[in-house]
N, C-alpha and C. Protein backbone atom coordinates (compact mmCIF):
# COMPACT_ATOMS: atom_id res chain seq x y z
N UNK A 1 45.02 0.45 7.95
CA UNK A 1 45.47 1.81 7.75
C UNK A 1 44.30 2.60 7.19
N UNK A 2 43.78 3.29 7.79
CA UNK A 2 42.54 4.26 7.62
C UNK A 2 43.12 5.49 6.71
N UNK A 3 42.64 5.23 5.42
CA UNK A 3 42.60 6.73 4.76
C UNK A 3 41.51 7.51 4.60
N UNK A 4 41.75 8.99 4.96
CA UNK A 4 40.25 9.51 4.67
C UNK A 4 40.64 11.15 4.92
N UNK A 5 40.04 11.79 4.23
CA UNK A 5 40.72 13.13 4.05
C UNK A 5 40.71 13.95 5.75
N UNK A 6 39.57 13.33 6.46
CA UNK A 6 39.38 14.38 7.74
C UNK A 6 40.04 13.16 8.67
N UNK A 7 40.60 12.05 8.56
CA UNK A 7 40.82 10.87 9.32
C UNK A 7 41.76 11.44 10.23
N UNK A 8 41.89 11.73 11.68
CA UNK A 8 42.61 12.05 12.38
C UNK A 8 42.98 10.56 13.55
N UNK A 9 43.75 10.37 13.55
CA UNK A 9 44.26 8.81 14.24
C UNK A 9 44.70 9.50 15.28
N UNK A 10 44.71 8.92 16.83
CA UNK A 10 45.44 9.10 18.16
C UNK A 10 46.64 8.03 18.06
N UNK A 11 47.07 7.36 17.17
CA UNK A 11 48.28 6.84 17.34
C UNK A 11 47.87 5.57 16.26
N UNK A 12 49.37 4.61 15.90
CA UNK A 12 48.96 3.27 15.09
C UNK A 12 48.00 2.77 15.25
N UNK A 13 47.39 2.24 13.70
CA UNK A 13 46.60 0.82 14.51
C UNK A 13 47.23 -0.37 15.01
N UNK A 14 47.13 -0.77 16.38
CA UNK A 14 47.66 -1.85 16.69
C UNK A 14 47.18 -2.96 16.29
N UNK A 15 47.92 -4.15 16.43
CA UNK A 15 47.44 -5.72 15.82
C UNK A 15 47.76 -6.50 17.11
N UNK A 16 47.13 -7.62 17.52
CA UNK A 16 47.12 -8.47 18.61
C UNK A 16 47.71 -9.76 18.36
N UNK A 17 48.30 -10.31 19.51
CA UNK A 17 48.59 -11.52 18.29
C UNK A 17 48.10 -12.47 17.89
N UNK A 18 46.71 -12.19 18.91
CA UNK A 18 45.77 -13.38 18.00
C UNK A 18 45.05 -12.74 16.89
N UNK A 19 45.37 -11.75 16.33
CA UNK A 19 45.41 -10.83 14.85
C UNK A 19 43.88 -10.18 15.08
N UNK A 20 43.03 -9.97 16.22
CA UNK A 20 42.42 -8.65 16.47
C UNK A 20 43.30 -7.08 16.19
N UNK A 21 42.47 -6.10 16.32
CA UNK A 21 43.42 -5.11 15.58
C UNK A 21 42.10 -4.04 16.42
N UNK A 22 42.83 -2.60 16.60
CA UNK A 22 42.23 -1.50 17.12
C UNK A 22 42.86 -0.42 15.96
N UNK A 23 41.87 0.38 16.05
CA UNK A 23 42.51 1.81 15.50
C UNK A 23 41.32 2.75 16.53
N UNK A 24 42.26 3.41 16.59
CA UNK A 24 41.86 4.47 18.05
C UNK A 24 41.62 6.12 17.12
N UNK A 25 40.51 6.82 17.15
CA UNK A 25 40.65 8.29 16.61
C UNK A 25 40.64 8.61 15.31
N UNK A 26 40.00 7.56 14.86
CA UNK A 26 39.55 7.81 13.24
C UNK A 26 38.25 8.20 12.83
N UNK A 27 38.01 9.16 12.02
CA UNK A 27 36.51 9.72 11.84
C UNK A 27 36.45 10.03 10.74
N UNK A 28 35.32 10.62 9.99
CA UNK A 28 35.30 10.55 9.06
C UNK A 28 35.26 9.88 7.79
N UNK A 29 34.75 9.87 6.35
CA UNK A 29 34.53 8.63 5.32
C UNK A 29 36.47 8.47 5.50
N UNK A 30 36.12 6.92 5.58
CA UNK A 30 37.57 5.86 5.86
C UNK A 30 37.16 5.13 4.59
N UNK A 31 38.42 4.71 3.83
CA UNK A 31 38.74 3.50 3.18
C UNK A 31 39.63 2.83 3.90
N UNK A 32 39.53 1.39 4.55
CA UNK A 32 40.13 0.30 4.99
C UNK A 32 41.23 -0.30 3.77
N UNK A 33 42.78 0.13 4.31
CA UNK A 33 43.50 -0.35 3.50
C UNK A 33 44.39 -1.34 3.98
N UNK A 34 44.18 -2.72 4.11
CA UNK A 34 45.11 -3.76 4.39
C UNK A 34 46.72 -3.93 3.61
N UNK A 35 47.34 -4.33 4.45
CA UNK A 35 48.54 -4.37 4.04
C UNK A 35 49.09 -5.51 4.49
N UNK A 36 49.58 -6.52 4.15
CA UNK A 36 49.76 -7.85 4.96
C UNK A 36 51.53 -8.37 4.65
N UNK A 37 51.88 -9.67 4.96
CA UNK A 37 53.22 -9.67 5.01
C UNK A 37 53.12 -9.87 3.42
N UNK A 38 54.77 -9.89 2.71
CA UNK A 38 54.70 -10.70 1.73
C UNK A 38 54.48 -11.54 0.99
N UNK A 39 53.20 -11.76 -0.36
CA UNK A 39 52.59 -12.89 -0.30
C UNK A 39 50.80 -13.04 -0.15
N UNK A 40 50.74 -12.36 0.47
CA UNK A 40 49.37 -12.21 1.53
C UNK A 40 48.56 -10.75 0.62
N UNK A 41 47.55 -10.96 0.19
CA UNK A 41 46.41 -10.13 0.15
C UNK A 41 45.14 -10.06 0.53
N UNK A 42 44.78 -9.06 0.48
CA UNK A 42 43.48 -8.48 1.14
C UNK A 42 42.58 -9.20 -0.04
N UNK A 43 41.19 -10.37 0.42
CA UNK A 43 40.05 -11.07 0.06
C UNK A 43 38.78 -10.13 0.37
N UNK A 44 38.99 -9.70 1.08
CA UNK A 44 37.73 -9.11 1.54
C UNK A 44 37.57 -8.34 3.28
N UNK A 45 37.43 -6.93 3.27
CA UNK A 45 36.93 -6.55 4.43
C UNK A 45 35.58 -6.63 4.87
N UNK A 46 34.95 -7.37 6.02
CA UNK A 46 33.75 -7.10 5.81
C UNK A 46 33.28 -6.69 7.16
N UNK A 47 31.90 -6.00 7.81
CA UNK A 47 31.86 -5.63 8.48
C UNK A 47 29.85 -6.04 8.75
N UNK A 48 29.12 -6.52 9.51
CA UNK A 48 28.03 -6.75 9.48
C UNK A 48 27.89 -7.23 8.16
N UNK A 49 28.21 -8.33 8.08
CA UNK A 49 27.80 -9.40 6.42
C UNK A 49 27.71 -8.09 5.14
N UNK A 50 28.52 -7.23 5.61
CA UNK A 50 28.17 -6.40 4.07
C UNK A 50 30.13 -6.27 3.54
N UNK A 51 30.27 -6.39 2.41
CA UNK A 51 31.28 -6.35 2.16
C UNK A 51 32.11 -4.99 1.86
N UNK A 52 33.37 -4.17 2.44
CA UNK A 52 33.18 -2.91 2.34
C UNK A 52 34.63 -2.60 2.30
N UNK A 53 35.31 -3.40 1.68
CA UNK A 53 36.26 -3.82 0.78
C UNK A 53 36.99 -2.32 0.32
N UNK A 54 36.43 -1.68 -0.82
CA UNK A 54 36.43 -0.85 -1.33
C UNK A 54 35.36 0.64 -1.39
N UNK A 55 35.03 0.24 0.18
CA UNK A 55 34.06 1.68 0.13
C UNK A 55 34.11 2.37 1.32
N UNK A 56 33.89 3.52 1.34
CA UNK A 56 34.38 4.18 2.32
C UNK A 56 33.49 4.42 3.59
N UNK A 57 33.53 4.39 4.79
CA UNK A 57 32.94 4.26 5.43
C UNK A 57 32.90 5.09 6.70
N UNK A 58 31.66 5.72 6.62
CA UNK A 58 31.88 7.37 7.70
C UNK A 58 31.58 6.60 9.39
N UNK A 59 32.37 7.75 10.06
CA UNK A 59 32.60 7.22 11.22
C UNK A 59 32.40 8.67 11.37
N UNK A 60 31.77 8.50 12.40
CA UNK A 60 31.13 9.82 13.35
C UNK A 60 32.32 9.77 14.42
N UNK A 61 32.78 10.89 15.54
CA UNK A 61 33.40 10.52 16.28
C UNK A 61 32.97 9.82 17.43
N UNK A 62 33.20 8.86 18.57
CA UNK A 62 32.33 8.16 19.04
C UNK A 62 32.22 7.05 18.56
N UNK A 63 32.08 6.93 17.78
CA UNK A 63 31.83 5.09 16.73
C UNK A 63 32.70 4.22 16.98
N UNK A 64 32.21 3.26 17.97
CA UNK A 64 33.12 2.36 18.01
C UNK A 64 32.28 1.30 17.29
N UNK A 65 33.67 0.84 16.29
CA UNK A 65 33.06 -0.26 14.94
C UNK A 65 33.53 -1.74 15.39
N UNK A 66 33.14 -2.45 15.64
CA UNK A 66 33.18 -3.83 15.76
C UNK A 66 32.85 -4.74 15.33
N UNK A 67 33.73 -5.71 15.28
CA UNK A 67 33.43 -7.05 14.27
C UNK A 67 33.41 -6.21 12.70
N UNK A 68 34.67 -5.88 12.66
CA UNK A 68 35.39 -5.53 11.27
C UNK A 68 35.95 -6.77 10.86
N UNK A 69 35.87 -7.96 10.19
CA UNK A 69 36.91 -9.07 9.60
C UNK A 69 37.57 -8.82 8.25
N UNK A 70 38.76 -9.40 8.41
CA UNK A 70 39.57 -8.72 7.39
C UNK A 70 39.99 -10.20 6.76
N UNK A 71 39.78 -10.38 5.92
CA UNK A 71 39.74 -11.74 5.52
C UNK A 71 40.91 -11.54 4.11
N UNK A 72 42.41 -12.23 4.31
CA UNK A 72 43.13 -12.30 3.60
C UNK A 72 43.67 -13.83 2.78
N UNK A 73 44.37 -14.00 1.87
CA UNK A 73 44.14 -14.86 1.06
C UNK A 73 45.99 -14.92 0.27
N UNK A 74 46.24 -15.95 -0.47
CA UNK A 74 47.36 -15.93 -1.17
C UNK A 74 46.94 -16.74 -2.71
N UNK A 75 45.77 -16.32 -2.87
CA UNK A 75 45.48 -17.10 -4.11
C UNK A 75 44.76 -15.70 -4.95
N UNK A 76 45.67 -15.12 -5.73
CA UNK A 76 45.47 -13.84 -6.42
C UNK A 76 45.57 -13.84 -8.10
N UNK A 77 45.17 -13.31 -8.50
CA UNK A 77 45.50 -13.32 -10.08
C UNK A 77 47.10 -12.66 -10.58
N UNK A 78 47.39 -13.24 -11.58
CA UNK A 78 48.85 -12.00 -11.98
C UNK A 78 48.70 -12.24 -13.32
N UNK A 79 49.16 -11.31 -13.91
CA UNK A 79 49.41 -10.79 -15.33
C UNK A 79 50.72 -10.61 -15.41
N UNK A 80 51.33 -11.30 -16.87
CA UNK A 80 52.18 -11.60 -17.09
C UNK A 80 52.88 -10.91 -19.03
N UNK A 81 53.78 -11.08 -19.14
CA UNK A 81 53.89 -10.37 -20.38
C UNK A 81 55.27 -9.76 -20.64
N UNK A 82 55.48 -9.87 -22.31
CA UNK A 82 56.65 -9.27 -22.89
C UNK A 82 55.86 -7.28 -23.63
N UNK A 83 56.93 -6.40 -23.03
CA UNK A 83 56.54 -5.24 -24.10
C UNK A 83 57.25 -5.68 -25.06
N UNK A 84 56.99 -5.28 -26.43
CA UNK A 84 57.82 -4.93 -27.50
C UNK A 84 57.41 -4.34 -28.70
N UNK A 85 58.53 -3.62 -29.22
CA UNK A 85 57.52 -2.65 -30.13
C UNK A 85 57.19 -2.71 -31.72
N UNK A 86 56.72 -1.99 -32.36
CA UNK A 86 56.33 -2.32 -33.96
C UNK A 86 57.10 -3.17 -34.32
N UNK A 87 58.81 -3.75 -34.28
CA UNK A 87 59.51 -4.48 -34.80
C UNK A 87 59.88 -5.56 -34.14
N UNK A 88 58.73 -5.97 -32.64
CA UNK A 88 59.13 -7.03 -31.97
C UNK A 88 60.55 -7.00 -30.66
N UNK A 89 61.26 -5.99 -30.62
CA UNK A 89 61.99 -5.86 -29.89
C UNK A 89 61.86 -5.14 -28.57
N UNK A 90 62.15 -5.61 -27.31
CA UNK A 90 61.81 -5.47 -25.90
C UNK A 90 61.69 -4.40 -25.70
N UNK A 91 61.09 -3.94 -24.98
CA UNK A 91 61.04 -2.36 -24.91
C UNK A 91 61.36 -1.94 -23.22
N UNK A 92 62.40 -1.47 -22.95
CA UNK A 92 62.51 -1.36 -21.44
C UNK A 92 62.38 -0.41 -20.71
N UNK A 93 62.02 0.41 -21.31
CA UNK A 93 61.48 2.08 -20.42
C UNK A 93 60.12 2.31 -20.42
N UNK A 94 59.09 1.14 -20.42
CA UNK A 94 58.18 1.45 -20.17
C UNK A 94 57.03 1.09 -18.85
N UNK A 95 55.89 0.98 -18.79
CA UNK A 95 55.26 1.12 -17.54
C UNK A 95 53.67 0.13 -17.97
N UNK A 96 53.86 -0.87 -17.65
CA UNK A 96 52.76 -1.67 -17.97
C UNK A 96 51.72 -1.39 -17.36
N UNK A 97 50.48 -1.03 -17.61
CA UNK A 97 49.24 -0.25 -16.00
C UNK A 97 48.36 -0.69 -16.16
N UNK A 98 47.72 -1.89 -14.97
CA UNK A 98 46.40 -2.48 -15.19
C UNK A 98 45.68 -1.26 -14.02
N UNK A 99 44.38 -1.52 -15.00
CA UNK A 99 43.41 -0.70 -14.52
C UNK A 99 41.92 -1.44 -14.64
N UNK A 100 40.75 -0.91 -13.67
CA UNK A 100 39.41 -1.37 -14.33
C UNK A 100 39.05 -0.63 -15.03
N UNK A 101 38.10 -0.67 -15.85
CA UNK A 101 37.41 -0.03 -17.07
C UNK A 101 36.34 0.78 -15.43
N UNK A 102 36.14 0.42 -14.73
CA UNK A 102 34.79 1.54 -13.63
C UNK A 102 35.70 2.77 -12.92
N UNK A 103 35.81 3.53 -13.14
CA UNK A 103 36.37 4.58 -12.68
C UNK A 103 36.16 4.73 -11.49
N UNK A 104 34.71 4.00 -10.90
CA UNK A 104 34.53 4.23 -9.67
C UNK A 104 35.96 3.45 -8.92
N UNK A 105 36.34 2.86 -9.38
CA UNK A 105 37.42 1.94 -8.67
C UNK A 105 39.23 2.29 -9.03
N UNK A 106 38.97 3.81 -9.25
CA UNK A 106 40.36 4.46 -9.12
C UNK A 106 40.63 5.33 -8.06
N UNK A 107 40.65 4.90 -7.26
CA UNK A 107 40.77 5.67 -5.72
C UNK A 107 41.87 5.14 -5.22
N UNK A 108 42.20 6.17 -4.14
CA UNK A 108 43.57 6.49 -4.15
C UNK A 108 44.54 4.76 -3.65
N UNK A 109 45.56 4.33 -3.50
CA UNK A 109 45.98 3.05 -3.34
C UNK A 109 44.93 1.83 -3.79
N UNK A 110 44.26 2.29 -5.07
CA UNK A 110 43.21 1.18 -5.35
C UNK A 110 43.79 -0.31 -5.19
N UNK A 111 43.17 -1.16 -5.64
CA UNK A 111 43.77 -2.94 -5.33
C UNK A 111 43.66 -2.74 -6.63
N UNK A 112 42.56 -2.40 -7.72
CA UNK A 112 42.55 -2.34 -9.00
C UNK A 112 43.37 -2.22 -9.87
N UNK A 113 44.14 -1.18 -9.42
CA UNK A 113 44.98 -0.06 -9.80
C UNK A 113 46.60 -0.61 -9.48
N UNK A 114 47.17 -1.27 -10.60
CA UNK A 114 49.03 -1.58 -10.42
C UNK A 114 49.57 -1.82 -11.69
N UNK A 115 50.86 -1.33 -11.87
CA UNK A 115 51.74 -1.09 -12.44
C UNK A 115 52.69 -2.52 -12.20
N UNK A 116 53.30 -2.66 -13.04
CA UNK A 116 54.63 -3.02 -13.70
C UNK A 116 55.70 -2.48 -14.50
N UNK A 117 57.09 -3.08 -14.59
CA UNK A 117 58.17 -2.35 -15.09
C UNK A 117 58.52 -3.71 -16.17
N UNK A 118 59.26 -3.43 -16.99
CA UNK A 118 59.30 -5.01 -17.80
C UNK A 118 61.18 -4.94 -17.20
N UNK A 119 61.77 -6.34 -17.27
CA UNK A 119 62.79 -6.35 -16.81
C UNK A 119 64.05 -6.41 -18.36
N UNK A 120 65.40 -6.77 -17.94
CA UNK A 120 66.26 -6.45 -18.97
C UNK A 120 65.46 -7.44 -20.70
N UNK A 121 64.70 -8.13 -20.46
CA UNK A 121 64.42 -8.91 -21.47
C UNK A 121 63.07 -8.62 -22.00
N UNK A 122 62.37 -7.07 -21.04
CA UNK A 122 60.92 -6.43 -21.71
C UNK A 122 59.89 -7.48 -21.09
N UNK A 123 59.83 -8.33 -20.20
CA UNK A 123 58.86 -9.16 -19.76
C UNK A 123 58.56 -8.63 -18.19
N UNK A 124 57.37 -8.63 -18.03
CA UNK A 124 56.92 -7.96 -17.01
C UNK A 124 56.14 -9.15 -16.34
N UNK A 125 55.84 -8.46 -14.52
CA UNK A 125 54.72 -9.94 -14.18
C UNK A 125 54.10 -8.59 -13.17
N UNK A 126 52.67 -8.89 -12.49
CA UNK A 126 52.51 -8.14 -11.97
C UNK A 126 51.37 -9.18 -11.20
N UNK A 127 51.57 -9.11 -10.14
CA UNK A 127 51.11 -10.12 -9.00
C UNK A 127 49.96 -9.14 -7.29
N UNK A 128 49.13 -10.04 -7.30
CA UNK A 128 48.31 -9.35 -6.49
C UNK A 128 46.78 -8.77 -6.78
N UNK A 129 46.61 -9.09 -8.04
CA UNK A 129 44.97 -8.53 -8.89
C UNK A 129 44.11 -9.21 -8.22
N UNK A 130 43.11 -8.30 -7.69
CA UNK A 130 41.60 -9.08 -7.32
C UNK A 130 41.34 -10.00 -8.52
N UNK A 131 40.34 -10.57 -8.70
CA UNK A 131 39.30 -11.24 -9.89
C UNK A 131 38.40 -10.27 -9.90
N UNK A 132 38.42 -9.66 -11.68
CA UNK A 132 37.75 -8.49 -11.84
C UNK A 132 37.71 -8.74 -13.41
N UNK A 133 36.31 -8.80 -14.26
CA UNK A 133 36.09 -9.00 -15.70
C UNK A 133 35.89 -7.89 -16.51
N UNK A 134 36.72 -6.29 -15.75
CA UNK A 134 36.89 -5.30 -16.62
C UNK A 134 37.71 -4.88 -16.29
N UNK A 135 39.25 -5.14 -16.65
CA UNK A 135 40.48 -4.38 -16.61
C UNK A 135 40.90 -3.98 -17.50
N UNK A 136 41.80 -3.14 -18.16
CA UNK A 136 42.23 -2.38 -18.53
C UNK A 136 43.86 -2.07 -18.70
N UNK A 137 44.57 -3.22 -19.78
CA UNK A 137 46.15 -2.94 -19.98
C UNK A 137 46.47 -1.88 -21.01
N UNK A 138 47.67 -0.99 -20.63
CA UNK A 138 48.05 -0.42 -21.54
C UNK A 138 49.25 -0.42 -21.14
N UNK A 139 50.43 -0.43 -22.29
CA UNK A 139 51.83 -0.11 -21.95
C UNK A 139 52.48 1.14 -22.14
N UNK A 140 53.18 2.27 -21.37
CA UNK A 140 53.30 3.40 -21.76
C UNK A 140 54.84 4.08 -21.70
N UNK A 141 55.00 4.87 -22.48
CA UNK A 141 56.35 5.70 -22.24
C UNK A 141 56.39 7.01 -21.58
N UNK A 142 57.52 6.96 -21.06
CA UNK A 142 57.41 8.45 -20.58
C UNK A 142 56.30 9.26 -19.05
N UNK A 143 55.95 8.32 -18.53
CA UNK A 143 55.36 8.32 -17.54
C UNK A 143 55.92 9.24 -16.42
N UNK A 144 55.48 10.45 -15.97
CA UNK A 144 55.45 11.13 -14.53
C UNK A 144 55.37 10.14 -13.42
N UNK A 145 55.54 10.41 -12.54
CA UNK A 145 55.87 9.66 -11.28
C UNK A 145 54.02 9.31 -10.52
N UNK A 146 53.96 8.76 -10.25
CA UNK A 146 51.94 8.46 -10.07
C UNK A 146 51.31 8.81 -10.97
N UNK A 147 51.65 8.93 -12.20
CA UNK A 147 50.64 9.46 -13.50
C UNK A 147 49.60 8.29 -13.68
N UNK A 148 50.49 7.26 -13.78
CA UNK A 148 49.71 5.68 -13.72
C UNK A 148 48.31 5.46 -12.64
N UNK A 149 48.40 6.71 -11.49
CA UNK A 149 47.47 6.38 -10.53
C UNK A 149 46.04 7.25 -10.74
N UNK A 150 46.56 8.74 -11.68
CA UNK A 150 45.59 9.53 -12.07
C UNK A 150 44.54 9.78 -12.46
N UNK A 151 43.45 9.83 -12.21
CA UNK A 151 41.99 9.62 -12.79
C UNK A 151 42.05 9.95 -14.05
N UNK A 152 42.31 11.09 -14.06
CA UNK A 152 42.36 11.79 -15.38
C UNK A 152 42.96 11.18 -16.80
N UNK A 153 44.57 10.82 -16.55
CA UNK A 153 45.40 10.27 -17.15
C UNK A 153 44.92 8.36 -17.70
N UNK A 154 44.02 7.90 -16.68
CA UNK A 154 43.21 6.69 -16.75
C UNK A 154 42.15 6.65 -17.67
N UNK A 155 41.21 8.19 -17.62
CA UNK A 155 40.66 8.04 -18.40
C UNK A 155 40.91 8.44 -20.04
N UNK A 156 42.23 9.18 -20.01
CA UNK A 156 42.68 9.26 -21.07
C UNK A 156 43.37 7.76 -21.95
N UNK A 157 43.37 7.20 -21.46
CA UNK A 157 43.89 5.87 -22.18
C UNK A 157 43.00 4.97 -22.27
N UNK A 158 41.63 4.97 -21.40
CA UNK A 158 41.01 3.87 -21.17
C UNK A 158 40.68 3.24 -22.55
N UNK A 159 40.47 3.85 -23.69
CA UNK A 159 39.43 3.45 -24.86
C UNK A 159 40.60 3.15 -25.52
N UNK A 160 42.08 2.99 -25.18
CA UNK A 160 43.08 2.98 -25.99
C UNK A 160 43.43 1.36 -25.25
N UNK A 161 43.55 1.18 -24.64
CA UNK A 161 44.14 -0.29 -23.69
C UNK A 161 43.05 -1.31 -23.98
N UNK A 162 43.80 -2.59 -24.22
CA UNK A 162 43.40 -4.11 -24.20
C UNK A 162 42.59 -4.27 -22.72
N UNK A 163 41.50 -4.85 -23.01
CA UNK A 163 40.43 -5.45 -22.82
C UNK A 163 40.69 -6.66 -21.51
N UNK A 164 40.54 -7.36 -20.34
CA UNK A 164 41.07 -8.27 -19.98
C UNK A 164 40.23 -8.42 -18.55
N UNK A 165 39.91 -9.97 -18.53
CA UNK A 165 39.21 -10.57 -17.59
C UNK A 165 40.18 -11.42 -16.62
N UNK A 166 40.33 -11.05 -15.27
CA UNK A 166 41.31 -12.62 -14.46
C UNK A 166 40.18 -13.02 -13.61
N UNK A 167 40.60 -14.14 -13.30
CA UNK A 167 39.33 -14.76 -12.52
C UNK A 167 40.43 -15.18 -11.23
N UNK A 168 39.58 -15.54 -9.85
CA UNK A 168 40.59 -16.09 -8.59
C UNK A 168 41.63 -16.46 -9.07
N UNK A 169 42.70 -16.44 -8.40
CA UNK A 169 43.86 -17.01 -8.79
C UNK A 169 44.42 -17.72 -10.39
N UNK A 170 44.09 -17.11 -11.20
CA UNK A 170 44.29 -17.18 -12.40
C UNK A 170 45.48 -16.13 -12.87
N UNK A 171 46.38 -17.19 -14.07
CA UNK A 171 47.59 -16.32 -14.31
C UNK A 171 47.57 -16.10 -16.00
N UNK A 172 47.67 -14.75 -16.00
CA UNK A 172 47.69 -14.63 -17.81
C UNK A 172 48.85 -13.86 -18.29
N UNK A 173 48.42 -14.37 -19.79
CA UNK A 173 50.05 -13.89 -20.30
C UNK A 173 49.84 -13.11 -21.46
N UNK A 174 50.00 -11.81 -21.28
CA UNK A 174 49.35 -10.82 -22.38
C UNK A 174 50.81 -10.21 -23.22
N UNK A 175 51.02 -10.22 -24.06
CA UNK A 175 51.96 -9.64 -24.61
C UNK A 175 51.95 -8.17 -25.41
């Protein structure tokens, strides 16, 4: 799924079923956003041995790009955890938001960039994190609807949120 502010598409990208894939009429700086079944995340896009994952990539019109590999994986990090507040008790209206500490990596549907809800018992899990040794938890109230996704609002908390490293498929439990 090609995002990109001038990205004009002539129709879906199709998928083959030997899992080749076309996108027809896309121009302009693209971010490559994989989306896979349940389970399944995006490892790495890469395109001529350069990895381009998370960067955007201009397409003139005319450009036909080939040998794009999209290399997906089910071995992901998750973060795990109870809210609760000054007196230890669950807290259920709030919005758990991992983030990286690089701002460069708050763009729009980042992989960086996800939320959690804690359930009736204030314990939250949040499944799908690259391996990344500058993230960024904070738990919040009162949250607008994509506020969690906001540059702005990100960098307003950043110096306020816990500190946190996941490595490949590693599971932590932050409370």
């Amino acid at each position: 799924d090609p995002i990109g502010s001038r990205s004009f598409m002539t129709g879906p990208p199709r998928t083959a079923d030997d899992y080749t894939f076309t996108i027809r009429g896309a121009n302009g700086p693209n971010l490559m956003r994989v989306f896979g079944p349940p389970g399944w995340y995006v490892k790495a896009v890469d395109y001529g041995g350069e990895d381009i994952t998370d960067t955007p990539v201009a397409l003139a019109p005319g450009t036909d790009l080939q040998g794009v590999r999209i290399l997906m994986t089910q071995t992901v990090a998750t973060l795990s955890g109870t809210v609760r507040d000054d007196r230890g008790n669950a807290v259920l209206d709030a919005t758990v938001i991992i983030f990286p500490t690089d701002d460069t990596k708050w763009t729009f549907q980042s992989r960086f960039v996800r939320t959690g809800r804690p359930d009736t018992q204030g314990r939250f899990e949040v499944r799908g994190l690259p391996a990344h040794t500058g993230y960024r938890v904070i738990a919040v109230q009162g949250l607008e609807e994509m506020q969690a996704f906001d540059p702005e609002f990100l960098s307003s908390v950043r110096d306020r949120a816990d500190t946190l490293a996941l490595a490949v498929g590693e599971t932590k439990t932050l409370d």
